[in-house]
PDB file of N, CA and C in Angstrom:
ATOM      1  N   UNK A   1      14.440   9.628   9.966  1.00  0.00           N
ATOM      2  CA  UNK A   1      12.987   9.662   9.902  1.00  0.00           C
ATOM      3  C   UNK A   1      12.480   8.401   9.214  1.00  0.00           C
ATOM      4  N   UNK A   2      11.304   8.030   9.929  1.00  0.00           N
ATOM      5  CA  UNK A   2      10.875   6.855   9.228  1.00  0.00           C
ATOM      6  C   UNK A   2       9.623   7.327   8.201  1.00  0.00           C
ATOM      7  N   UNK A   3       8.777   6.400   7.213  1.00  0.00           N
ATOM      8  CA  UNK A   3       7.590   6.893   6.348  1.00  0.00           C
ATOM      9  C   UNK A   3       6.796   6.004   7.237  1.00  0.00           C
ATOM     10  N   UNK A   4       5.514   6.507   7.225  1.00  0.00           N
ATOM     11  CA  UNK A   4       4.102   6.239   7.352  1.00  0.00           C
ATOM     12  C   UNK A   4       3.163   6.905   6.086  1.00  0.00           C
ATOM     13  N   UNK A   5       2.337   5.799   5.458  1.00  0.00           N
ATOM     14  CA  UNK A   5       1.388   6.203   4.455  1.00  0.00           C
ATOM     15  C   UNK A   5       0.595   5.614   4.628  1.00  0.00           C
ATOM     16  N   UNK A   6      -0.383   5.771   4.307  1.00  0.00           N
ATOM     17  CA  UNK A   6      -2.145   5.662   4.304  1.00  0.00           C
ATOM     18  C   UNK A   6      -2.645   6.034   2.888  1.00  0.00           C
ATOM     19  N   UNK A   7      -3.665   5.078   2.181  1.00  0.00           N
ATOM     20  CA  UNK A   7      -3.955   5.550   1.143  1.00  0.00           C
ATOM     21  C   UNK A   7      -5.229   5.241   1.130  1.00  0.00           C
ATOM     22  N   UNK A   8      -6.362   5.287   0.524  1.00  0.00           N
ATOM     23  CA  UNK A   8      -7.447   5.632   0.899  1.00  0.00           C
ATOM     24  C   UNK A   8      -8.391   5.452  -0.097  1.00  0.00           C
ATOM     25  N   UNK A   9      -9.253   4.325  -0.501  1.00  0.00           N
ATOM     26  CA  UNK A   9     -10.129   4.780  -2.464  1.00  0.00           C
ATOM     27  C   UNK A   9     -11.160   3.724  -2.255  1.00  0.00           C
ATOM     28  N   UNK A  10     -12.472   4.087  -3.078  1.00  0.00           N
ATOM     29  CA  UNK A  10     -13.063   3.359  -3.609  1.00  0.00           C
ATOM     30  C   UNK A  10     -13.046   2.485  -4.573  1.00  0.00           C
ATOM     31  N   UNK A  11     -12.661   1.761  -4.934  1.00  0.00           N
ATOM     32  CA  UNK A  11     -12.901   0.833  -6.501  1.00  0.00           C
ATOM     33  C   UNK A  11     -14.662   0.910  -6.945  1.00  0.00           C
ATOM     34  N   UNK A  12     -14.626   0.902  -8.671  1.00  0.00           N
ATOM     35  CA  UNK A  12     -16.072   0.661  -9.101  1.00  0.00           C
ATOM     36  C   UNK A  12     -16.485  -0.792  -8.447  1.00  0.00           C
ATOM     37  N   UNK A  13     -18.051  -1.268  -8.724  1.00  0.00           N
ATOM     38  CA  UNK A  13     -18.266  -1.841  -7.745  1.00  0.00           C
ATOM     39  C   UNK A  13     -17.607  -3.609  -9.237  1.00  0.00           C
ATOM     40  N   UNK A  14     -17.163  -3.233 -10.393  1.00  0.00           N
ATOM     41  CA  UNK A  14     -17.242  -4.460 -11.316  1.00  0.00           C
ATOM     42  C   UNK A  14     -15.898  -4.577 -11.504  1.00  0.00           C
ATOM     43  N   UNK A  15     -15.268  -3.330 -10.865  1.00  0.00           N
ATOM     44  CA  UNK A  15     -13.366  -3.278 -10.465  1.00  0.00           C
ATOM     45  C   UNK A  15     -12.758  -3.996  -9.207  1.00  0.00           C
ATOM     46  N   UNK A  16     -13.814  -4.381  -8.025  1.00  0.00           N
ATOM     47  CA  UNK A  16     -13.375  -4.326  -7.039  1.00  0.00           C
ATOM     48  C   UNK A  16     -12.370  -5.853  -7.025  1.00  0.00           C
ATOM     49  N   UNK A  17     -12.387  -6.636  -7.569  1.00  0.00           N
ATOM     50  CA  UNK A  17     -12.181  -7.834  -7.312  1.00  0.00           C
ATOM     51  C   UNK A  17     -10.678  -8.370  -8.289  1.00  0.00           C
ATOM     52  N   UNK A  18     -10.673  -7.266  -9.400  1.00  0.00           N
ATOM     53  CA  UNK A  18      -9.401  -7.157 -10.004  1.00  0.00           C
ATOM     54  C   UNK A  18      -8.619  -6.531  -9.517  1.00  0.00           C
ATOM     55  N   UNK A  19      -9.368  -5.060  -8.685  1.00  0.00           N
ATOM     56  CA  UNK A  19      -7.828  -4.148  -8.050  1.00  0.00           C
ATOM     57  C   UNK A  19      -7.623  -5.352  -6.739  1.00  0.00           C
ATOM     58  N   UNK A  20      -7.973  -6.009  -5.980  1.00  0.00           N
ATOM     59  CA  UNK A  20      -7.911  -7.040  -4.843  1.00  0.00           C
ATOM     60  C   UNK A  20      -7.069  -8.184  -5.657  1.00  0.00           C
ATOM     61  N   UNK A  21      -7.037  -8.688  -6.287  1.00  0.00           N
ATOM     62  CA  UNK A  21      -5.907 -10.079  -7.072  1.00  0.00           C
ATOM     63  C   UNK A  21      -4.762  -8.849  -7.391  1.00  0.00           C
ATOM     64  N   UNK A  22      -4.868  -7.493  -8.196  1.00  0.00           N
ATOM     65  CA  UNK A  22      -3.848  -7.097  -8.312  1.00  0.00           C
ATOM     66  C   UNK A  22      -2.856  -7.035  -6.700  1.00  0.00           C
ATOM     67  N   UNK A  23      -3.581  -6.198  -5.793  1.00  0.00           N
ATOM     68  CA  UNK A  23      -2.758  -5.825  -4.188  1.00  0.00           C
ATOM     69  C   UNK A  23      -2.276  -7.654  -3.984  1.00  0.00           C
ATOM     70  N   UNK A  24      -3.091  -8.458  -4.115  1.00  0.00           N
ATOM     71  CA  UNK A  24      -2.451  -9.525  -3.765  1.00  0.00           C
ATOM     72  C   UNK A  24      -1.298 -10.057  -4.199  1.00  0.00           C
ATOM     73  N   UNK A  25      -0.953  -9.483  -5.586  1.00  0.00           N
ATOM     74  CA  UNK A  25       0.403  -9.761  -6.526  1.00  0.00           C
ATOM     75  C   UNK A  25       1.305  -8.922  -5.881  1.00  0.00           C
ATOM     76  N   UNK A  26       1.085  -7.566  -4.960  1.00  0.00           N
ATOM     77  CA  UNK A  26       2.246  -6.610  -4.648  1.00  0.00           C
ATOM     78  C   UNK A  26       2.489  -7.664  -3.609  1.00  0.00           C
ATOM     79  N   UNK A  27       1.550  -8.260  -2.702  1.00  0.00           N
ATOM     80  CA  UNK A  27       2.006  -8.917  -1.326  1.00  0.00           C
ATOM     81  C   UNK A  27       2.914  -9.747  -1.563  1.00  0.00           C
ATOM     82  N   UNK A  28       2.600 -11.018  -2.678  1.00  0.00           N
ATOM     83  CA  UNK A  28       3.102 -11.997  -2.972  1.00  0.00           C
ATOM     84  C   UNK A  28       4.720 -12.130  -3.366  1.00  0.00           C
ATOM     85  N   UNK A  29       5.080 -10.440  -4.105  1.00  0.00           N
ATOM     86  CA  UNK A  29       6.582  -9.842  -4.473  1.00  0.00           C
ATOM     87  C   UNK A  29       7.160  -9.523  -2.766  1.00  0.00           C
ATOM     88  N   UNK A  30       5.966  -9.089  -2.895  1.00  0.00           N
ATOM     89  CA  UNK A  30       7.066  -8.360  -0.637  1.00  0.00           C
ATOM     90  C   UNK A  30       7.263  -9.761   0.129  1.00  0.00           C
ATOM     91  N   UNK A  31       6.449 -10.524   0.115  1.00  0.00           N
ATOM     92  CA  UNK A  31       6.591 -11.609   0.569  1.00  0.00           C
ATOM     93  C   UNK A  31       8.306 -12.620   0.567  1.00  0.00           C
ATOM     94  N   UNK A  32       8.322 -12.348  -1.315  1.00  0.00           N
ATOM     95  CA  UNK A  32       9.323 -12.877  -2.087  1.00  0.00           C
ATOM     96  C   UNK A  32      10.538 -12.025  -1.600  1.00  0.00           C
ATOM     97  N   UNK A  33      10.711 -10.303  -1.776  1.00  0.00           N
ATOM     98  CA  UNK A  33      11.974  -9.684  -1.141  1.00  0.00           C
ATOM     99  C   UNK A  33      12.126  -9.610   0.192  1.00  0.00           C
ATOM    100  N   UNK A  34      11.089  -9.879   0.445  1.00  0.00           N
ATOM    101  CA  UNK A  34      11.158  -9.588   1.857  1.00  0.00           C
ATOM    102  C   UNK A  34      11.975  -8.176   2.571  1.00  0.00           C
ATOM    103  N   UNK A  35      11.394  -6.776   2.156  1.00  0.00           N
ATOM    104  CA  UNK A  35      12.464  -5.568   2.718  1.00  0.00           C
ATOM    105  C   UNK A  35      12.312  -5.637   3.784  1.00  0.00           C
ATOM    106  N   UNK A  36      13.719  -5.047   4.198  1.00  0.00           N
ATOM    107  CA  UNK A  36      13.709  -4.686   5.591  1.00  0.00           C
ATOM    108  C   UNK A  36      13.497  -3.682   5.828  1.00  0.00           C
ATOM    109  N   UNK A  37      12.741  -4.165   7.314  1.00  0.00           N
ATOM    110  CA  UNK A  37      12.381  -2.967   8.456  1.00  0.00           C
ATOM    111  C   UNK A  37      10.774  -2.766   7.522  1.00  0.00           C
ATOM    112  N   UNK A  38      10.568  -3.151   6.625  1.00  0.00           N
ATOM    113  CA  UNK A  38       8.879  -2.332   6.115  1.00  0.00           C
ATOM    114  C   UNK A  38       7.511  -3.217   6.393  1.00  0.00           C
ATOM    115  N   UNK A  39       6.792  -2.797   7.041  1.00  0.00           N
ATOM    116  CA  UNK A  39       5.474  -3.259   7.122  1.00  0.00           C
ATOM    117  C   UNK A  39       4.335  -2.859   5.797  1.00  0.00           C
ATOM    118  N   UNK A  40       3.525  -3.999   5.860  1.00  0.00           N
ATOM    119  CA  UNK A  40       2.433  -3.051   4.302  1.00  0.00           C
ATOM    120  C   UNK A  40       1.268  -4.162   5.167  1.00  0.00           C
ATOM    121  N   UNK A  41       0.396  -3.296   4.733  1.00  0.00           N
ATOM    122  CA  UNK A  41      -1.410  -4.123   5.092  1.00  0.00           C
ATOM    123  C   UNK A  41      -2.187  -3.729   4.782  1.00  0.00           C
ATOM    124  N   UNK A  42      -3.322  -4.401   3.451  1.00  0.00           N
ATOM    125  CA  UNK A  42      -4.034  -3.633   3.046  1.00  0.00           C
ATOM    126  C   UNK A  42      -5.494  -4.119   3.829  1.00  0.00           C
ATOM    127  N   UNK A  43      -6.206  -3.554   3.984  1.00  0.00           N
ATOM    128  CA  UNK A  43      -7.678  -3.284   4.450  1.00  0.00           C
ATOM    129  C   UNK A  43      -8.923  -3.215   3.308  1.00  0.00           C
ATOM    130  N   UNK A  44      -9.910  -3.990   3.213  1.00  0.00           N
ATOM    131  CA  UNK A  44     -10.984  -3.907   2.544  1.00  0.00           C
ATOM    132  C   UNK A  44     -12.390  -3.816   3.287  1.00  0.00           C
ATOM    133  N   UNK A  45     -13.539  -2.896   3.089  1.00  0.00           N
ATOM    134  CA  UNK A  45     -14.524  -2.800   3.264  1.00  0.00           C
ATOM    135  C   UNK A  45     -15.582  -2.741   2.120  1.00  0.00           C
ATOM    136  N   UNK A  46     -15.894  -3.752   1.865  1.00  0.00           N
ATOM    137  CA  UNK A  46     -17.192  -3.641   0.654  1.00  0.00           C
ATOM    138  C   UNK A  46     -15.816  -3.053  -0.812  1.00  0.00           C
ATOM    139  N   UNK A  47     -16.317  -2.172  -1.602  1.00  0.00           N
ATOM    140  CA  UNK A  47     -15.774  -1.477  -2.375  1.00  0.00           C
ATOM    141  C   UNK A  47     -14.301  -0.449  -1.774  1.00  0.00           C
ATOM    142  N   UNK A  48     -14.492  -0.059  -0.584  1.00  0.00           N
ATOM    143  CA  UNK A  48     -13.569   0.995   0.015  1.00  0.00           C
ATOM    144  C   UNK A  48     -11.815  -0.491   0.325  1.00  0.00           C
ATOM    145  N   UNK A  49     -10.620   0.227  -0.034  1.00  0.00           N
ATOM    146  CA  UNK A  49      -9.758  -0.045   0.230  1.00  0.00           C
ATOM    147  C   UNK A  49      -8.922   0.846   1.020  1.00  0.00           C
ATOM    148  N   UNK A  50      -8.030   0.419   1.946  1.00  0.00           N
ATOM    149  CA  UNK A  50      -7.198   1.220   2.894  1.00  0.00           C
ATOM    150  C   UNK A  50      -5.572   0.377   2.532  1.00  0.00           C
ATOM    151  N   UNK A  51      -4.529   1.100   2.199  1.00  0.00           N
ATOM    152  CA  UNK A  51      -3.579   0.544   2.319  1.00  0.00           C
ATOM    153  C   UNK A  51      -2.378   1.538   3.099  1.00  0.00           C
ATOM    154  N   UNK A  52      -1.919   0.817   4.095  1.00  0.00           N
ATOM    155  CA  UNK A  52      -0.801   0.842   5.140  1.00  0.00           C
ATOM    156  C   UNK A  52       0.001   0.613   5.219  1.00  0.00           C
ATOM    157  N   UNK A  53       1.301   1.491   5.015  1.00  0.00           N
ATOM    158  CA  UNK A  53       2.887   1.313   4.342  1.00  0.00           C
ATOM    159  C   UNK A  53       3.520   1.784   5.815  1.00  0.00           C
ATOM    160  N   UNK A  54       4.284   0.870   6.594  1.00  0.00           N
ATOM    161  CA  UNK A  54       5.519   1.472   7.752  1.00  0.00           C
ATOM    162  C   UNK A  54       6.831   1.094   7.064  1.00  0.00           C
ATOM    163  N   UNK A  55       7.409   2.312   6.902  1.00  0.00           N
ATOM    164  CA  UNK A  55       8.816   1.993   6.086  1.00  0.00           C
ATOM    165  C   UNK A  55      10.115   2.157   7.751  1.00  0.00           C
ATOM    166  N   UNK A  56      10.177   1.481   8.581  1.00  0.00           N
ATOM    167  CA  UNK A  56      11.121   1.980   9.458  1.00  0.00           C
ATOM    168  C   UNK A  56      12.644   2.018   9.197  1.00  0.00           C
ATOM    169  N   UNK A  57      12.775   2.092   7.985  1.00  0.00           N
ATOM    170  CA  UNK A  57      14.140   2.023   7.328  1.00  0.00           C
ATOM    171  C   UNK A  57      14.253   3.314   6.618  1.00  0.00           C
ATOM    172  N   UNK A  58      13.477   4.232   6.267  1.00  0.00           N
ATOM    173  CA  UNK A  58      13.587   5.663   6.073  1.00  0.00           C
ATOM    174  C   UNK A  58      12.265   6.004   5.502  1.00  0.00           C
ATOM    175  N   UNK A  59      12.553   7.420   4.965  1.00  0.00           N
ATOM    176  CA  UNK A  59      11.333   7.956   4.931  1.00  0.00           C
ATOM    177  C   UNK A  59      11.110   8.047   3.170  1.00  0.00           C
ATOM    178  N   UNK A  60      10.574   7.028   3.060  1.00  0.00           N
ATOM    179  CA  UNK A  60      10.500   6.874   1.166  1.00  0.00           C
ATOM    180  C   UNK A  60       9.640   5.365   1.149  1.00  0.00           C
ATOM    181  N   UNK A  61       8.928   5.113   0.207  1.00  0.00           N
ATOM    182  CA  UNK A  61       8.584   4.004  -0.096  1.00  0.00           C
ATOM    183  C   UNK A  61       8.841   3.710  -0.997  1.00  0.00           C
ATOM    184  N   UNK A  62      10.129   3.287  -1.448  1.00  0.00           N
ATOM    185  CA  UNK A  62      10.776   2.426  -2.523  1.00  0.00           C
ATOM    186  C   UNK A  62      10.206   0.841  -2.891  1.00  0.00           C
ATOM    187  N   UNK A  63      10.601   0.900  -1.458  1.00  0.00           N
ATOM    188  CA  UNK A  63      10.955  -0.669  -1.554  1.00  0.00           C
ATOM    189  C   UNK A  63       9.558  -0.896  -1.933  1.00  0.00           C
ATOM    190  N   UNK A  64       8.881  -0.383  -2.005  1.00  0.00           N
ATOM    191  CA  UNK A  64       7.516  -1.042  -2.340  1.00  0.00           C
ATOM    192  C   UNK A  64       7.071  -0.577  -3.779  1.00  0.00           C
ATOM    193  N   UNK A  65       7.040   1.051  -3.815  1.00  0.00           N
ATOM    194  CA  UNK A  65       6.235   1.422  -4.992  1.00  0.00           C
ATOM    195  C   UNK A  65       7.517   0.938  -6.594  1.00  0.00           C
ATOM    196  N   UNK A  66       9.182   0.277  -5.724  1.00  0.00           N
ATOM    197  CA  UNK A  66       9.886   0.087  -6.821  1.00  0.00           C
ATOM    198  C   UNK A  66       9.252  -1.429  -7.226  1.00  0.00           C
ATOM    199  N   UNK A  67       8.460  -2.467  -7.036  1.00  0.00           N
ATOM    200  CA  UNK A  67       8.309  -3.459  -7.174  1.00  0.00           C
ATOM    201  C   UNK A  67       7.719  -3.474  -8.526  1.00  0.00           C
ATOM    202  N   UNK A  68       7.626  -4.780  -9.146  1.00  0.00           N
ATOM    203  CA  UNK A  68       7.067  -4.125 -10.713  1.00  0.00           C
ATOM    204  C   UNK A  68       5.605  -4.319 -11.180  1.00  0.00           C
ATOM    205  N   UNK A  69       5.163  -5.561  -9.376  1.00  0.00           N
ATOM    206  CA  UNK A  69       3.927  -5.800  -8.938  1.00  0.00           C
ATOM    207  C   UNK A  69       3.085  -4.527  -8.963  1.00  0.00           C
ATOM    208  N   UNK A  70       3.865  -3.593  -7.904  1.00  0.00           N
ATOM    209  CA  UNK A  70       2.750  -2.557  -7.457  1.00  0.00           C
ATOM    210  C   UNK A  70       2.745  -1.666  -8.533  1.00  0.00           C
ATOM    211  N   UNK A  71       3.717  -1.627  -9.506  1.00  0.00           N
ATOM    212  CA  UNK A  71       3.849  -0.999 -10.858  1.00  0.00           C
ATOM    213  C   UNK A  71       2.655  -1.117 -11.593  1.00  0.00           C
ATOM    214  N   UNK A  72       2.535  -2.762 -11.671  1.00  0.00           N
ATOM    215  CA  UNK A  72       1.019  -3.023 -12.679  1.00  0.00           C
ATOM    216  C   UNK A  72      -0.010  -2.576 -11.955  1.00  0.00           C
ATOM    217  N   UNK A  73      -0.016  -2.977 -10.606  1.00  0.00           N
ATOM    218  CA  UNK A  73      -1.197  -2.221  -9.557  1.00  0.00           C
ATOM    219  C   UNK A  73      -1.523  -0.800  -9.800  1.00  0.00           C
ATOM    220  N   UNK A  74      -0.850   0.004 -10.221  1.00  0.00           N
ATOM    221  CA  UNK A  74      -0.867   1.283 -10.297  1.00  0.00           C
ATOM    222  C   UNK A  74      -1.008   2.113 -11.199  1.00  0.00           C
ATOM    223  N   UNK A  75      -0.827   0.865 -12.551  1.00  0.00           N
ATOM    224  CA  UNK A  75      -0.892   1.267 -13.837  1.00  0.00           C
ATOM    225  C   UNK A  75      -2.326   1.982 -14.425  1.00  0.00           C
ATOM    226  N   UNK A  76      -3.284   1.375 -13.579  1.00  0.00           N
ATOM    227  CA  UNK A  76      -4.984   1.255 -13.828  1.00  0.00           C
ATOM    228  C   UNK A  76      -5.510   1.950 -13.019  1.00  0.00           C
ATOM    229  N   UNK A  77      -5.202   2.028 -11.714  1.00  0.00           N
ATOM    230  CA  UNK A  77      -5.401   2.333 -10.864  1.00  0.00           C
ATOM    231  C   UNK A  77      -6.759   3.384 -10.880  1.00  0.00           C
ATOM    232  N   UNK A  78      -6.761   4.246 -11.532  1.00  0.00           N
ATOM    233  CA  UNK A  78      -7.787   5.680 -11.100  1.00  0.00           C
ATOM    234  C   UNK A  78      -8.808   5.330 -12.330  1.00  0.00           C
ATOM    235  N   UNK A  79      -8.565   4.392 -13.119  1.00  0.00           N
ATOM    236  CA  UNK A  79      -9.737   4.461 -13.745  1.00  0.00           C
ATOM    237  C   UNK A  79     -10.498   2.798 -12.962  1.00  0.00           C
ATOM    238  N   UNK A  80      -9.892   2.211 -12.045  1.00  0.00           N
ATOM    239  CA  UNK A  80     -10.923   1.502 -11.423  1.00  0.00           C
ATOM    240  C   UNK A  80     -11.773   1.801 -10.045  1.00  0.00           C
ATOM    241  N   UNK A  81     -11.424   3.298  -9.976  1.00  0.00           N
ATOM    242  CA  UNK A  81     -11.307   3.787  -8.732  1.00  0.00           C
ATOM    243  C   UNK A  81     -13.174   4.955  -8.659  1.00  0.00           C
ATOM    244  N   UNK A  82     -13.942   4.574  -8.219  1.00  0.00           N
ATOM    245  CA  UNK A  82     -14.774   5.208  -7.869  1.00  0.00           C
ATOM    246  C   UNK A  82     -14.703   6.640  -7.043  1.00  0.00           C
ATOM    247  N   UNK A  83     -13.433   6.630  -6.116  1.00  0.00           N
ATOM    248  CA  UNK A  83     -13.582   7.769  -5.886  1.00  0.00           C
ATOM    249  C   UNK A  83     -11.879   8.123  -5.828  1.00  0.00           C
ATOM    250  N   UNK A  84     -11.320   9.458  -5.368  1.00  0.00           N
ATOM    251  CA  UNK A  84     -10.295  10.265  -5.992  1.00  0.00           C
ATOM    252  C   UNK A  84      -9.074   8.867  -4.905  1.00  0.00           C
ATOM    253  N   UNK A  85      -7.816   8.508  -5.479  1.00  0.00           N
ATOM    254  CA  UNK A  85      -7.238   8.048  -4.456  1.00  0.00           C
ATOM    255  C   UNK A  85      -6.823   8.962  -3.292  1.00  0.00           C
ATOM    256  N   UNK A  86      -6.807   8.600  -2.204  1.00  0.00           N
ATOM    257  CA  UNK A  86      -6.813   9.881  -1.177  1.00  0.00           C
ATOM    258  C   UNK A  86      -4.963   9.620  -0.261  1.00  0.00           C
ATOM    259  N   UNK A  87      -4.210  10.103  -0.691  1.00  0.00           N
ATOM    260  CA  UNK A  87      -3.009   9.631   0.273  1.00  0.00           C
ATOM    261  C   UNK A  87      -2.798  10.338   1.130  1.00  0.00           C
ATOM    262  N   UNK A  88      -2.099   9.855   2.357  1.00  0.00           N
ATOM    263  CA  UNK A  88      -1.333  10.366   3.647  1.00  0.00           C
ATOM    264  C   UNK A  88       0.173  10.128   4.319  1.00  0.00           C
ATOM    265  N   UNK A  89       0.684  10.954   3.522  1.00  0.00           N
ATOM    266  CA  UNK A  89       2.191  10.956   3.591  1.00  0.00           C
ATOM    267  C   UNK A  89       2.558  11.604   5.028  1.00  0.00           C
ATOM    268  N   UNK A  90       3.467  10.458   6.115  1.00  0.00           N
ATOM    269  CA  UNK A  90       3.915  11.282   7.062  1.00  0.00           C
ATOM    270  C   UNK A  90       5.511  10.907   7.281  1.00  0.00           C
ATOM    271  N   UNK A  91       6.147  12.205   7.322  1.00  0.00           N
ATOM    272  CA  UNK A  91       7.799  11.749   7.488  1.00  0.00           C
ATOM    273  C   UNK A  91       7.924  11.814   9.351  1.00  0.00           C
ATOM    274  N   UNK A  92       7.822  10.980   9.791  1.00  0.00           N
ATOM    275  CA  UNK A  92       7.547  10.788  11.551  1.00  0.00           C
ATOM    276  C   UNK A  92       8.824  10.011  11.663  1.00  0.00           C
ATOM    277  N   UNK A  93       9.039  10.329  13.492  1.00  0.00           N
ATOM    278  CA  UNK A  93      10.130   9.765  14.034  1.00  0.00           C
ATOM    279  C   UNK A  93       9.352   8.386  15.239  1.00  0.00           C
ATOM    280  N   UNK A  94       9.805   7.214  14.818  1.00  0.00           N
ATOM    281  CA  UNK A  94       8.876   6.154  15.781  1.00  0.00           C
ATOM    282  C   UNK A  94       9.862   6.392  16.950  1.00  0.00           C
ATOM    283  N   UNK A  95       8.517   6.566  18.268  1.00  0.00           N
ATOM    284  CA  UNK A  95       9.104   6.333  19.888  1.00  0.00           C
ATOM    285  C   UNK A  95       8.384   5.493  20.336  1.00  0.00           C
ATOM    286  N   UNK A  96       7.622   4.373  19.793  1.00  0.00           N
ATOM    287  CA  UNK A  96       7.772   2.848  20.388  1.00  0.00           C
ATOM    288  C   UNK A  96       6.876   2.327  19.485  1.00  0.00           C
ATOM    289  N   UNK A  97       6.778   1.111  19.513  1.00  0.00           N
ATOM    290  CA  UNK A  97       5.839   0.164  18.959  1.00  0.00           C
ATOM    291  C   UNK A  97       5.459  -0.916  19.231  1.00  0.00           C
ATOM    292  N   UNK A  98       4.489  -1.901  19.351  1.00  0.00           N
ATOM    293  CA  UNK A  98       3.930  -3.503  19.306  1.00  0.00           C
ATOM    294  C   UNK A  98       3.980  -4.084  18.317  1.00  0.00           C
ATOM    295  N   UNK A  99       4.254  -4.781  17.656  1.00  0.00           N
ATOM    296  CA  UNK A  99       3.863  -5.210  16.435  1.00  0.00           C
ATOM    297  C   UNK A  99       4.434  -4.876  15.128  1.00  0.00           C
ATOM    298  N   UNK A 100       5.176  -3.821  14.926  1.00  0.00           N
ATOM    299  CA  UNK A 100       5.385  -3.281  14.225  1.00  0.00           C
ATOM    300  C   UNK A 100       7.402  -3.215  14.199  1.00  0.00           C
ATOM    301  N   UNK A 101       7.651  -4.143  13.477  1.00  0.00           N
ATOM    302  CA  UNK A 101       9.030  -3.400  13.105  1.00  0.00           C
ATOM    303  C   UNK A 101      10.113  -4.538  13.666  1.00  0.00           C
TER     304      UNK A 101
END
């Protein structure tokens, strides 16, 4: 089984620009290990953030939430967060893809 996650939050509107340099420090580590088989992409709208984890190497997100980047990212996390973080954990089997993997 592979992971798919989705995560889902507002930042306050005087947070938004610190939790954004923080996600940019997790990229900059994935960049650096480079795991295999995992996709990540985060999404911004105004205050609203979307972040998108494809782990096609199993069904866990290690390789990411072990980084010590997304560690500090996460440390703060809900008190810069305007609204509840919202996650979407799916343990799915991939039967094809574009782009991905």
């Amino acid at each position: 089984m592979q992971r798919v996650t989705m995560v889902r939050y507002a930042t306050k509107p005087e947070a938004t620009a610190e939790n954004e340099r923080l996600s940019r420090a997790v990229f900059d580590e994935v960049r650096t290990t480079a795991p295999d088989k995992l996709g990540y992409a985060l999404f911004r709208d105004g205050d609203e953030f979307i972040h998108l984890l494809v782990n096609l190497a199993g069904d866990d997100a290690d390789a990411l939430t072990g980084l010590a980047s997304f560690q500090t990212y996460q440390a703060d996390l809900a008190a810069r967060c305007a609204t509840p973080v919202e996650p979407v954990r799916l343990s799915v089997e991939l039967v094809d893809s574009f782009g991905i993997g």
